[in-house]
C-alpha atoms as a PDB file:
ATOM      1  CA  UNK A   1       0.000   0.000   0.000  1.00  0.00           C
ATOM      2  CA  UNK A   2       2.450   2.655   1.047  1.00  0.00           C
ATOM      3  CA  UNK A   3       4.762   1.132  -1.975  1.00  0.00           C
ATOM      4  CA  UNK A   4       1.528   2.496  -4.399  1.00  0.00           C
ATOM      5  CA  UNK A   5       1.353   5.679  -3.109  1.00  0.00           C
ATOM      6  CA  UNK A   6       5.296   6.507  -3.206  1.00  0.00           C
ATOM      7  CA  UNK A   7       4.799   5.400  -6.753  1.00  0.00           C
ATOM      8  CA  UNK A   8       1.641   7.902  -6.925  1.00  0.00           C
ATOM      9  CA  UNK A   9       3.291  10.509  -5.682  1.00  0.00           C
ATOM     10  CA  UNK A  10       6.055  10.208  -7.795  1.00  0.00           C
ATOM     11  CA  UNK A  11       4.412  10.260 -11.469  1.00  0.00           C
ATOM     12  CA  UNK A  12       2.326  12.935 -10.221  1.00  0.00           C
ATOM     13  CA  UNK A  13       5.407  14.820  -9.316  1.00  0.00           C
ATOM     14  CA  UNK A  14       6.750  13.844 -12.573  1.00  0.00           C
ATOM     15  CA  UNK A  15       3.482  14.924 -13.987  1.00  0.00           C
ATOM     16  CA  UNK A  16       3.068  18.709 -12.615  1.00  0.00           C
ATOM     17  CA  UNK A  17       7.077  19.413 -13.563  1.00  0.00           C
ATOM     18  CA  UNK A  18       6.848  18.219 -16.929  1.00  0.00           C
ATOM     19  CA  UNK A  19       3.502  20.483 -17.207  1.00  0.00           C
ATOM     20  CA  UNK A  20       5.686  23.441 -15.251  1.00  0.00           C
ATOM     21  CA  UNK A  21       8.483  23.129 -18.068  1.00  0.00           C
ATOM     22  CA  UNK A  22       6.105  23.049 -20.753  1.00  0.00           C
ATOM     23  CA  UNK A  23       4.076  26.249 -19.405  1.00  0.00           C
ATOM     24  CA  UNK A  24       7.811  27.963 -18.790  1.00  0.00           C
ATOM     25  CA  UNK A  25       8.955  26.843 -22.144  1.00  0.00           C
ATOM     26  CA  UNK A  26       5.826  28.919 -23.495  1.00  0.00           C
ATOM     27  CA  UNK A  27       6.375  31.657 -21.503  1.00  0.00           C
ATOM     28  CA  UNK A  28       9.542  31.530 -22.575  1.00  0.00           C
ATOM     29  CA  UNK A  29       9.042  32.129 -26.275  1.00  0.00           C
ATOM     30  CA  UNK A  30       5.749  34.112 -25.323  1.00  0.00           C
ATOM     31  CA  UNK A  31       9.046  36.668 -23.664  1.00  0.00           C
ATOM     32  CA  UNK A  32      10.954  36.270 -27.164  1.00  0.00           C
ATOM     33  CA  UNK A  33       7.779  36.869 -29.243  1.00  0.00           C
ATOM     34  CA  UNK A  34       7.756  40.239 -27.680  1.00  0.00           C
ATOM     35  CA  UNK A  35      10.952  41.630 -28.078  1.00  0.00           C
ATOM     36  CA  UNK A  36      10.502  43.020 -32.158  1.00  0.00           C
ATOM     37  CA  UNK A  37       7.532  44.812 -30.605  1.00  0.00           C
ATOM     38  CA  UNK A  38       9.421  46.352 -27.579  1.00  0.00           C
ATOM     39  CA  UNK A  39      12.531  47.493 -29.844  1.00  0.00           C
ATOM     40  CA  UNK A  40       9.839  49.207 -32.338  1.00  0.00           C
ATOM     41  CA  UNK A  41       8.732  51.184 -29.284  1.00  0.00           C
ATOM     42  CA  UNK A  42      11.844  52.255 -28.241  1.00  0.00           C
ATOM     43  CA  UNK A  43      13.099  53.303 -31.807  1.00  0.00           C
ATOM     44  CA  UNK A  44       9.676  55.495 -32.096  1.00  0.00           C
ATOM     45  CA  UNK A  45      10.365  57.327 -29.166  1.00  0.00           C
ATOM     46  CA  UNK A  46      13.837  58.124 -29.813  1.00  0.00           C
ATOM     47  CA  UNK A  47      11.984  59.422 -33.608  1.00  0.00           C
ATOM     48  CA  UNK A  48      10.328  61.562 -31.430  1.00  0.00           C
ATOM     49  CA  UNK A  49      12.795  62.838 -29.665  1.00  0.00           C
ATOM     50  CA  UNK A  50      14.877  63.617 -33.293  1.00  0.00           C
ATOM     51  CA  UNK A  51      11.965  65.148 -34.270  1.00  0.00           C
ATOM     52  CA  UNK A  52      10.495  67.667 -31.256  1.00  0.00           C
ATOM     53  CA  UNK A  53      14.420  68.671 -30.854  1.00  0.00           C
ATOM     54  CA  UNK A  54      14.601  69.963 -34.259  1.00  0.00           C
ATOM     55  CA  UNK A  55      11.374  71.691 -34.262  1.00  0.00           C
ATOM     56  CA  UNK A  56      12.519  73.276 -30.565  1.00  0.00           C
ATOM     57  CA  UNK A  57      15.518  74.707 -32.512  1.00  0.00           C
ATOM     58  CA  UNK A  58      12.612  76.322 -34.450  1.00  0.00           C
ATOM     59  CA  UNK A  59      11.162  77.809 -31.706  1.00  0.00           C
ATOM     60  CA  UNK A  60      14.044  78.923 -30.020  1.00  0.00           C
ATOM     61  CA  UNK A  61      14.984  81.050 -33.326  1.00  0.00           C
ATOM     62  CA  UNK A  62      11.419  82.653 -34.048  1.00  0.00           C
ATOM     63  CA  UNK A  63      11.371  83.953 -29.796  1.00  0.00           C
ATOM     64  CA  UNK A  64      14.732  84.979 -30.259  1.00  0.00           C
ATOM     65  CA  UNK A  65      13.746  87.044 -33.412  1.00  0.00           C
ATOM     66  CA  UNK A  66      10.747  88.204 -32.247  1.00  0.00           C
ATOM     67  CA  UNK A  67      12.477  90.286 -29.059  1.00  0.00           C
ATOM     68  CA  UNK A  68      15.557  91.247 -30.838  1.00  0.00           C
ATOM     69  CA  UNK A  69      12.578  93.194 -33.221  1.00  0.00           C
ATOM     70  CA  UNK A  70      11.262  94.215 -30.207  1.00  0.00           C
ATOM     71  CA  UNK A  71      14.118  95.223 -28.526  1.00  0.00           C
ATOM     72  CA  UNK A  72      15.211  96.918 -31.424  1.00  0.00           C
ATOM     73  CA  UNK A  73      12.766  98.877 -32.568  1.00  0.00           C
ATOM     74  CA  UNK A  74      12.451  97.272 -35.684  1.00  0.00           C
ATOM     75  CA  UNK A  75       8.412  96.647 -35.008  1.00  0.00           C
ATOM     76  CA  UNK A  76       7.089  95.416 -38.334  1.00  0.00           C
ATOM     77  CA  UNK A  77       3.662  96.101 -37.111  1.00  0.00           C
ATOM     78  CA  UNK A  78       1.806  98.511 -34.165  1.00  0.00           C
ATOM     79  CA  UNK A  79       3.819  97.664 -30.835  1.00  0.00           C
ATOM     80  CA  UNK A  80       0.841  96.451 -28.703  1.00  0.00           C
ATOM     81  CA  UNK A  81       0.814  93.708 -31.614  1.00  0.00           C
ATOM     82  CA  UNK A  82       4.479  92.690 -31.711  1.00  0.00           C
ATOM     83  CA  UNK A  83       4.362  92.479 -28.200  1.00  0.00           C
ATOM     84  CA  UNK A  84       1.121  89.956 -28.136  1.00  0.00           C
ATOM     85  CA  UNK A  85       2.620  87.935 -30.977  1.00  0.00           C
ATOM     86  CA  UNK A  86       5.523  87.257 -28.286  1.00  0.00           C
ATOM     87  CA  UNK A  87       3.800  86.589 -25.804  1.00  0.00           C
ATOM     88  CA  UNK A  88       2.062  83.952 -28.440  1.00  0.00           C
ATOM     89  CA  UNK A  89       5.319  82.853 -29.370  1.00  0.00           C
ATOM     90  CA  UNK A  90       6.386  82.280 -25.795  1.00  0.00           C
ATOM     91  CA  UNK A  91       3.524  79.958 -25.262  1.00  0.00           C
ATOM     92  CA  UNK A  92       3.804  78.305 -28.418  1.00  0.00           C
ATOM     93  CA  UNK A  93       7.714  77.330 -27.186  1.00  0.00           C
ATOM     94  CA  UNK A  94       6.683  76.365 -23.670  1.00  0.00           C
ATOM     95  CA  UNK A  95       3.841  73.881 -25.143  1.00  0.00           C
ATOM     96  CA  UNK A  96       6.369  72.581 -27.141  1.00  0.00           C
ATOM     97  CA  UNK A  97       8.767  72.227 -24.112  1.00  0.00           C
ATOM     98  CA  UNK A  98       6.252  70.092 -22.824  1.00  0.00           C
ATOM     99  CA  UNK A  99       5.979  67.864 -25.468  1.00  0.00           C
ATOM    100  CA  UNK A 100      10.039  67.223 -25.850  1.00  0.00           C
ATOM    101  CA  UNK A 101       9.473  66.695 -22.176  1.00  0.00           C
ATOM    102  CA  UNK A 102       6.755  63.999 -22.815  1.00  0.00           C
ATOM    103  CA  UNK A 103       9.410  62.220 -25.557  1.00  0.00           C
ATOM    104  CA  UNK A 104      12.228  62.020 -23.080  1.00  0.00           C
ATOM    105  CA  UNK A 105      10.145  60.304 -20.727  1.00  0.00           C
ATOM    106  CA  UNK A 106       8.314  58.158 -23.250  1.00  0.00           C
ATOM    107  CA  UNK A 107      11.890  56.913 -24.596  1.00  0.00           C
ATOM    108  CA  UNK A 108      12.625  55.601 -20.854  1.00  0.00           C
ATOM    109  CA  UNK A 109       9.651  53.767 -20.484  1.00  0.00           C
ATOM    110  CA  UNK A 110      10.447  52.566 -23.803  1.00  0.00           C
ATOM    111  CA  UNK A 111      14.002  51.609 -23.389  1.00  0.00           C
ATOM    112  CA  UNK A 112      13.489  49.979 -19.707  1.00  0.00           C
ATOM    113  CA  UNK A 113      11.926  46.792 -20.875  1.00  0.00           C
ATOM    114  CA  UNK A 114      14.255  46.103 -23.891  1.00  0.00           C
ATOM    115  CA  UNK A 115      17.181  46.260 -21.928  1.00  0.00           C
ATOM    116  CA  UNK A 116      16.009  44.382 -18.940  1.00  0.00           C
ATOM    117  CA  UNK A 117      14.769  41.510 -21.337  1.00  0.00           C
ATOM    118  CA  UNK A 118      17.885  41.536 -23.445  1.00  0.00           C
ATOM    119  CA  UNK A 119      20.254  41.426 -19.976  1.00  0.00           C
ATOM    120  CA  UNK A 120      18.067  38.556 -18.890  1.00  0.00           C
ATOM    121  CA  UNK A 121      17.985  36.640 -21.716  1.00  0.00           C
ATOM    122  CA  UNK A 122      21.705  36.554 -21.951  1.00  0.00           C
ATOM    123  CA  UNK A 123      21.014  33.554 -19.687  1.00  0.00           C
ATOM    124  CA  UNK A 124      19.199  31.491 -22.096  1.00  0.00           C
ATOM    125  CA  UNK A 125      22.037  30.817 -24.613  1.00  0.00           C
ATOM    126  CA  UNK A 126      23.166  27.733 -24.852  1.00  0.00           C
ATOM    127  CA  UNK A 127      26.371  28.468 -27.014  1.00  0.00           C
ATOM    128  CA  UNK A 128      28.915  30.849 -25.139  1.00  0.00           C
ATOM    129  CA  UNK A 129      30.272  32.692 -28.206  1.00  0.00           C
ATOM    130  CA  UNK A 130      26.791  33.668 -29.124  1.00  0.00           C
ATOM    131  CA  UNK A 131      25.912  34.845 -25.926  1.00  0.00           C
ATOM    132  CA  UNK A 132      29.381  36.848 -26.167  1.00  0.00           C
ATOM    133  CA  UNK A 133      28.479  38.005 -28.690  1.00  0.00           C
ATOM    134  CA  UNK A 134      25.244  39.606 -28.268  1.00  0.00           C
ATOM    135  CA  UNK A 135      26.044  40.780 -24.136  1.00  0.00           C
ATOM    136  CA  UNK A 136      29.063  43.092 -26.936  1.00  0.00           C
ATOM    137  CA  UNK A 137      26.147  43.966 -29.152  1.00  0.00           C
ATOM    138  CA  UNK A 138      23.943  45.028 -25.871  1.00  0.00           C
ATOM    139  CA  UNK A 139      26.892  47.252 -24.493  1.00  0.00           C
ATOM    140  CA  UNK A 140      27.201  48.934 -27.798  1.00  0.00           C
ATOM    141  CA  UNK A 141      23.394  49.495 -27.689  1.00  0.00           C
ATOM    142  CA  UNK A 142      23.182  50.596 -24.457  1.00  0.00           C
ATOM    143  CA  UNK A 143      26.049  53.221 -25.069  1.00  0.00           C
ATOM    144  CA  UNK A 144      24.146  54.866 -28.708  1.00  0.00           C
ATOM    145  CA  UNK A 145      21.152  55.061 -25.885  1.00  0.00           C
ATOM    146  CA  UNK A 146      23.156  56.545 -23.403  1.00  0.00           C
ATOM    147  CA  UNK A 147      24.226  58.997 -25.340  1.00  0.00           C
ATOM    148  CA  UNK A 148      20.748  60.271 -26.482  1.00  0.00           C
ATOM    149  CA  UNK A 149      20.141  60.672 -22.626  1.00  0.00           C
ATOM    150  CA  UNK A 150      23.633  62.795 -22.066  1.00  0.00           C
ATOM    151  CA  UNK A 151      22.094  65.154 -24.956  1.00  0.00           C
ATOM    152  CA  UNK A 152      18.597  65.180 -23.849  1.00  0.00           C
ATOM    153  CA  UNK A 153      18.214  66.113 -20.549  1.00  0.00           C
ATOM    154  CA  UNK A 154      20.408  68.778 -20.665  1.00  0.00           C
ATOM    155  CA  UNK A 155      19.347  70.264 -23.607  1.00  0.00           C
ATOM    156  CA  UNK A 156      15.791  69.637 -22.382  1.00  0.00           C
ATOM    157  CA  UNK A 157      16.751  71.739 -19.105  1.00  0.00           C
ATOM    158  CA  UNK A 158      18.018  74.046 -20.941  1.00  0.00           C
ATOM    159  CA  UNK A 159      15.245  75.114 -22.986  1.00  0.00           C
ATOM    160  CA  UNK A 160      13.050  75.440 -20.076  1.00  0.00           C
ATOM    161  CA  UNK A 161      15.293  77.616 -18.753  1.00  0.00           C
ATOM    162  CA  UNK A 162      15.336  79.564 -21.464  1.00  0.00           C
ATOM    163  CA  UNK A 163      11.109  80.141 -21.891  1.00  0.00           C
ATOM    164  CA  UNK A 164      10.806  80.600 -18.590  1.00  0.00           C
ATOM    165  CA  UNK A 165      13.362  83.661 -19.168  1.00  0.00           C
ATOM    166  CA  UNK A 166      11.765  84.475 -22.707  1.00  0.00           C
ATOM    167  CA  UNK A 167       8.560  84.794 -19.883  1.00  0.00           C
ATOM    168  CA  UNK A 168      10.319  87.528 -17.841  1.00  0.00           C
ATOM    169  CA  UNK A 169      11.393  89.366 -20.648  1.00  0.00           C
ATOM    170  CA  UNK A 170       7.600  89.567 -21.605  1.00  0.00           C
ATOM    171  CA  UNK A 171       6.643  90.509 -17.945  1.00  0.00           C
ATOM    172  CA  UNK A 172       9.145  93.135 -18.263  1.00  0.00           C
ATOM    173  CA  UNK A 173       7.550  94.666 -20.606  1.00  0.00           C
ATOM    174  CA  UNK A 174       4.108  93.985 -20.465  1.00  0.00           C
ATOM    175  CA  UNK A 175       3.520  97.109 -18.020  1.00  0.00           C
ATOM    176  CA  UNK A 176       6.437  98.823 -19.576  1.00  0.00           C
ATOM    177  CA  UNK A 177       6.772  99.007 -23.294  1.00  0.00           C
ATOM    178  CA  UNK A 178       8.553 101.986 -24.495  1.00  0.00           C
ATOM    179  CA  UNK A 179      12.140 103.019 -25.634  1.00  0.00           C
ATOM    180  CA  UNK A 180      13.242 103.736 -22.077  1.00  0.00           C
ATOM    181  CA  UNK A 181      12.280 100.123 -21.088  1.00  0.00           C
ATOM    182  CA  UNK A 182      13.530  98.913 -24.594  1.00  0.00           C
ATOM    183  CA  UNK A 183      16.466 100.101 -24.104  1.00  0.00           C
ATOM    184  CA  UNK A 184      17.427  98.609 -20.326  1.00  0.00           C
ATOM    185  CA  UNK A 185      16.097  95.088 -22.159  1.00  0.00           C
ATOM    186  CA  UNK A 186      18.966  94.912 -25.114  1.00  0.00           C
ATOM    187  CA  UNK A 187      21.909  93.592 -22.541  1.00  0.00           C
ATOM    188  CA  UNK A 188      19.621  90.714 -21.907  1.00  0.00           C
ATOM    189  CA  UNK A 189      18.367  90.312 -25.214  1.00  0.00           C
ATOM    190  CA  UNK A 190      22.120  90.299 -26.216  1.00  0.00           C
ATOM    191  CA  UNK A 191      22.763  87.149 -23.389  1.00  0.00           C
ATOM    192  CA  UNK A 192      19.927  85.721 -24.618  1.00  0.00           C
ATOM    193  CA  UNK A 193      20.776  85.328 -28.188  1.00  0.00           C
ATOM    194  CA  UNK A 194      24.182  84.235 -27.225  1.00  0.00           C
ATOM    195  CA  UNK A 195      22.059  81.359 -24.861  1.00  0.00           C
ATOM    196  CA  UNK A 196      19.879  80.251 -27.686  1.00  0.00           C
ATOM    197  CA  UNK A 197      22.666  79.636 -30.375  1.00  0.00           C
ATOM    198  CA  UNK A 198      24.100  77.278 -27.404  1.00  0.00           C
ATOM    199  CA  UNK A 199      20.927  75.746 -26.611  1.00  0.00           C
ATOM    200  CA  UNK A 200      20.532  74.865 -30.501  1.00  0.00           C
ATOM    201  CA  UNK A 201      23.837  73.362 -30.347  1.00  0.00           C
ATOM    202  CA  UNK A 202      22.401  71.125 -27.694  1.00  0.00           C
ATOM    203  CA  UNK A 203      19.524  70.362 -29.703  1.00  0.00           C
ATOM    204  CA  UNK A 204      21.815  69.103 -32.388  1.00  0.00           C
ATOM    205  CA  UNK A 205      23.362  66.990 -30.261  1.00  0.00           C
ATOM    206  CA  UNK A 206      20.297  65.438 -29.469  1.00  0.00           C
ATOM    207  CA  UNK A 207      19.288  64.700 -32.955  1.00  0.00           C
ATOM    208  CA  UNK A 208      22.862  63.408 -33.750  1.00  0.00           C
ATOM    209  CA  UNK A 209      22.703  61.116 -30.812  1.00  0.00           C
ATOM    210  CA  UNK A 210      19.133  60.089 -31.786  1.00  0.00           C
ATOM    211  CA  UNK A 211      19.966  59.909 -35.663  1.00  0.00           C
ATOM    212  CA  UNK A 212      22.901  57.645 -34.936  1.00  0.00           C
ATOM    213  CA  UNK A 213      20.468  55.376 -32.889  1.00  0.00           C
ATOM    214  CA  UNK A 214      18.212  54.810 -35.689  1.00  0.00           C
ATOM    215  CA  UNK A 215      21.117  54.264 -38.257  1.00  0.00           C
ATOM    216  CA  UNK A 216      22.297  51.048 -36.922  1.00  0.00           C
ATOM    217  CA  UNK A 217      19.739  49.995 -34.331  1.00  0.00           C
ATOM    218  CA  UNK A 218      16.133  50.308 -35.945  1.00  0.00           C
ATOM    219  CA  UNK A 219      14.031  47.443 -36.985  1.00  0.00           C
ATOM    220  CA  UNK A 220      14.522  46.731 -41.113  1.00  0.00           C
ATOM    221  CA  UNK A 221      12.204  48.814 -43.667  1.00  0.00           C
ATOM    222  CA  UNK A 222       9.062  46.469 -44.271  1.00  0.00           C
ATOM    223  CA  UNK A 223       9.224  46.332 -48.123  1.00  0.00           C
ATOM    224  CA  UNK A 224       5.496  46.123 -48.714  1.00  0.00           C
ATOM    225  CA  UNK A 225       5.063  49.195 -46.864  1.00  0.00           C
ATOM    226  CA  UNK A 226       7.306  51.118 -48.664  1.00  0.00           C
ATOM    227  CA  UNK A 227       5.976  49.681 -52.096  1.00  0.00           C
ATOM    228  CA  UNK A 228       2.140  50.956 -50.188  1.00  0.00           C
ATOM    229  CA  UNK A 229       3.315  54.195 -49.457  1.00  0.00           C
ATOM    230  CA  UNK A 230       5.030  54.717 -52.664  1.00  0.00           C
ATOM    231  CA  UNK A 231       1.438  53.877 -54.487  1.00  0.00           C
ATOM    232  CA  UNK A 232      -0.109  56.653 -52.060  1.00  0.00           C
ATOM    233  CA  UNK A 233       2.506  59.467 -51.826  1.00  0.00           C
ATOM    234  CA  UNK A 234       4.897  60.166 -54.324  1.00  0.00           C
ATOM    235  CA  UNK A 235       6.318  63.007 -52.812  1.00  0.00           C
ATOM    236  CA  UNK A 236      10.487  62.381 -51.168  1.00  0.00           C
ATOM    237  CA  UNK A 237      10.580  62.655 -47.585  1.00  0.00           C
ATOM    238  CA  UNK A 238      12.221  66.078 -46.636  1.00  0.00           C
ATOM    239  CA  UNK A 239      15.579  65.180 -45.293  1.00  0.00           C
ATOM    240  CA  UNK A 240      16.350  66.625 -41.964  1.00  0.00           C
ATOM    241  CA  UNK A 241      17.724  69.698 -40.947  1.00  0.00           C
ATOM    242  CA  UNK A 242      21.124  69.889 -39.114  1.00  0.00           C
ATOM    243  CA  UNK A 243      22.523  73.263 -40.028  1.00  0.00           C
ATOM    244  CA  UNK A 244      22.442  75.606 -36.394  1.00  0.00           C
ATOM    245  CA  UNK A 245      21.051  78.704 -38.032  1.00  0.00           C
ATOM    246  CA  UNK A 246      22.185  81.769 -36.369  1.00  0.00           C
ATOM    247  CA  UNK A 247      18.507  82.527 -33.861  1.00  0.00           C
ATOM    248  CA  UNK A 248      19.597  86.167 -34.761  1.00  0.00           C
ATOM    249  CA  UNK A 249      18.434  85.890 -38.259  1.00  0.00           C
ATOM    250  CA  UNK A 250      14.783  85.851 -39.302  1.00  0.00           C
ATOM    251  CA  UNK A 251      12.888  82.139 -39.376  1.00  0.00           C
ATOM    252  CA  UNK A 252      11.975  81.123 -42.640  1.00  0.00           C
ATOM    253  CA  UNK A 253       9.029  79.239 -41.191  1.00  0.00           C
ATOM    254  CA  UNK A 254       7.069  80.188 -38.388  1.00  0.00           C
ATOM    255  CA  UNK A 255       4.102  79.289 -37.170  1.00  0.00           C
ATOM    256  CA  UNK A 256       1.529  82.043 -35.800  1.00  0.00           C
ATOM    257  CA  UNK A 257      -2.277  81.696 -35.610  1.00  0.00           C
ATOM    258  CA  UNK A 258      -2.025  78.713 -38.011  1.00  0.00           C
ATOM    259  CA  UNK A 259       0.004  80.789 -40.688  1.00  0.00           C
ATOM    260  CA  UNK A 260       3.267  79.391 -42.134  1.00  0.00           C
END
C-alpha cells in the first residue's frame, strides 16, 4: 500500500514538472515573441525625440527674433501687436517644451523593458560565443542610448530655462513698453541670443545622438510598406535639418495663428 502511493506521488510529481516546463517553455518564447515589438517602441520614441528637438531649434529662433525686433525697434507692425505675438510665441515654445518633455520620458519607459529583457535573456544561450556576442552587441546598444540621454536632458533643461526667461522678458515689458524700457532690455536680449545659439547646439546633439540610434539599431524597412506608401505618396521625404542657423536671423518658417 504505502509502496503504491510513493509510486503515486512520484508520477504525479513527474506529472506537474513536466507540465511546469512546458508552461515555462511557453512563456519563454511568449518573452521572445515580444521583443521586435518592444525594440519598435523604443526606436519610435527616440523618432520623437529627433523630431520635437529639431522643431525646438525652431522655436528657439522665431522667440529669439521676435524680441531682438522688439528690442530693437524694428516693429514690423503697431507695438501692442508685436508684443502679443511674443507673448504667443512664448507659449507656443513652452507647449512645445512640454511635449520634448513627454518624448524624453516616453523613450525611458520605452528603453526599460528592452534592456532588462535583453540582460536577462543573456542567460538562455546555450552556445557561449553567441551569448558573447550579443552581451558586446547590448553594451554597444546601451552606449548609442546613453548617449541620447547625455544630450537630452540637458538640452531639455536648458530650454526650459530659457522660456521661462523668454517669460520675464515679456513681464518686463508687459507694463512697460517703451524706448526707455527697450532700451534697459537689449543687454539681456544680447545674453539671450548668445544662450539660444548654445541651446541649438544642444539640440543638435540630441538629434545626432538620436539619428545615430536609428542608423544602426532600428528594426529593417518592411518592403510592402514602402511599395504601399510609394502607391499613395509620391512626394520624397524632406531630409532633416542639421545646419544651427544663427537665432539672430529671421525664421523662414514660423508658425503664428495657423500661418506658415
Amino acid at each position: 500500500m504505502l509502496k503504491g502511493q510513493i509510486a503515486n506521488t512520484i508520477v504525479v510529481t513527474t506529472v506537474i514538472g513536466l507540465l511546469l516546463t512546458t508552461l515555462t517553455g511557453c512563456a519563454f518564447f511568449k518573452n521572445r515573441a515580444r521583443g521586435p515589438q518592444q525594440v519598435e517602441a523604443l526606436v519610435g520614441s527616440i523618432e520623437r525625440v529627433y523630431v520635437d528637438a529639431e522643431i525646438a531649434k525652431e522655436r528657439v529662433r522665431t522667440a529669439v527674433f521676435s524680441i531682438r525686433s522688439i528690442a530693437g525697434s524694428k516693429f514690423r507692425s503697431e507695438p501692442k501687436e508685436a508684443y502679443a505675438r511674443f507673448v504667443q510665441i512664448i507659449e507656443m515654445s513652452e507647449e512645445h517644451a512640454e511635449k520634448l518633455r513627454d518624448s524624453v520620458e516616453d523613450k525611458k519607459r520605452a528603453a526599460k523593458p528592452v534592456f532588462e529583457q535583453w540582460q536577462t535573456d543573456l542567460e538562455a544561450f546555450s552556445d557561449p560565443e553567441m551569448r558573447k556576442k550579443s552581451q558586446r552587441r547590448l553594451e554597444e546598444t546601451r552606449e548609442l542610448y546613453s548617449e541620447i540621454v547625455i544630450a537630452a536632458e540637458p538640452a531639455l533643461a536648458a530650454y526650459e530655462k530659457f522660456n521661462q526667461d523668454l517669460r520675464d522678458h515679456a513681464l518686463f515689458l508687459k507694463h512697460d513698453l517703451n524706448p526707455a524700457a527697450l532700451l534697459e532690455l537689449k543687454v539681456f536680449v544680447s545674453s539671450l541670443t548668445g544662450r539660444a545659439k548654445s541651446l541649438n547646439l544642444g539640440f543638435e546633439s540630441c538629434m545626432t545622438s538620436s539619428r545615430a540610434y536609428l542608423a544602426v539599431r532600428a528594426l529593417p524597412v518592411d518592403p510592402n510598406a514602402a511599395v504601399e506608401n510609394s502607391d499613395t505618396d509620391t512626394a520624397q521625404p524632406e531630409t532633416p535639418r542639421t545646419d544651427t542657423s544663427d537665432p539672430a536671423e529671421e525664421p523662414k518658417v514660423v508658425a503664428v495663428s495657423g500661418e506658415r
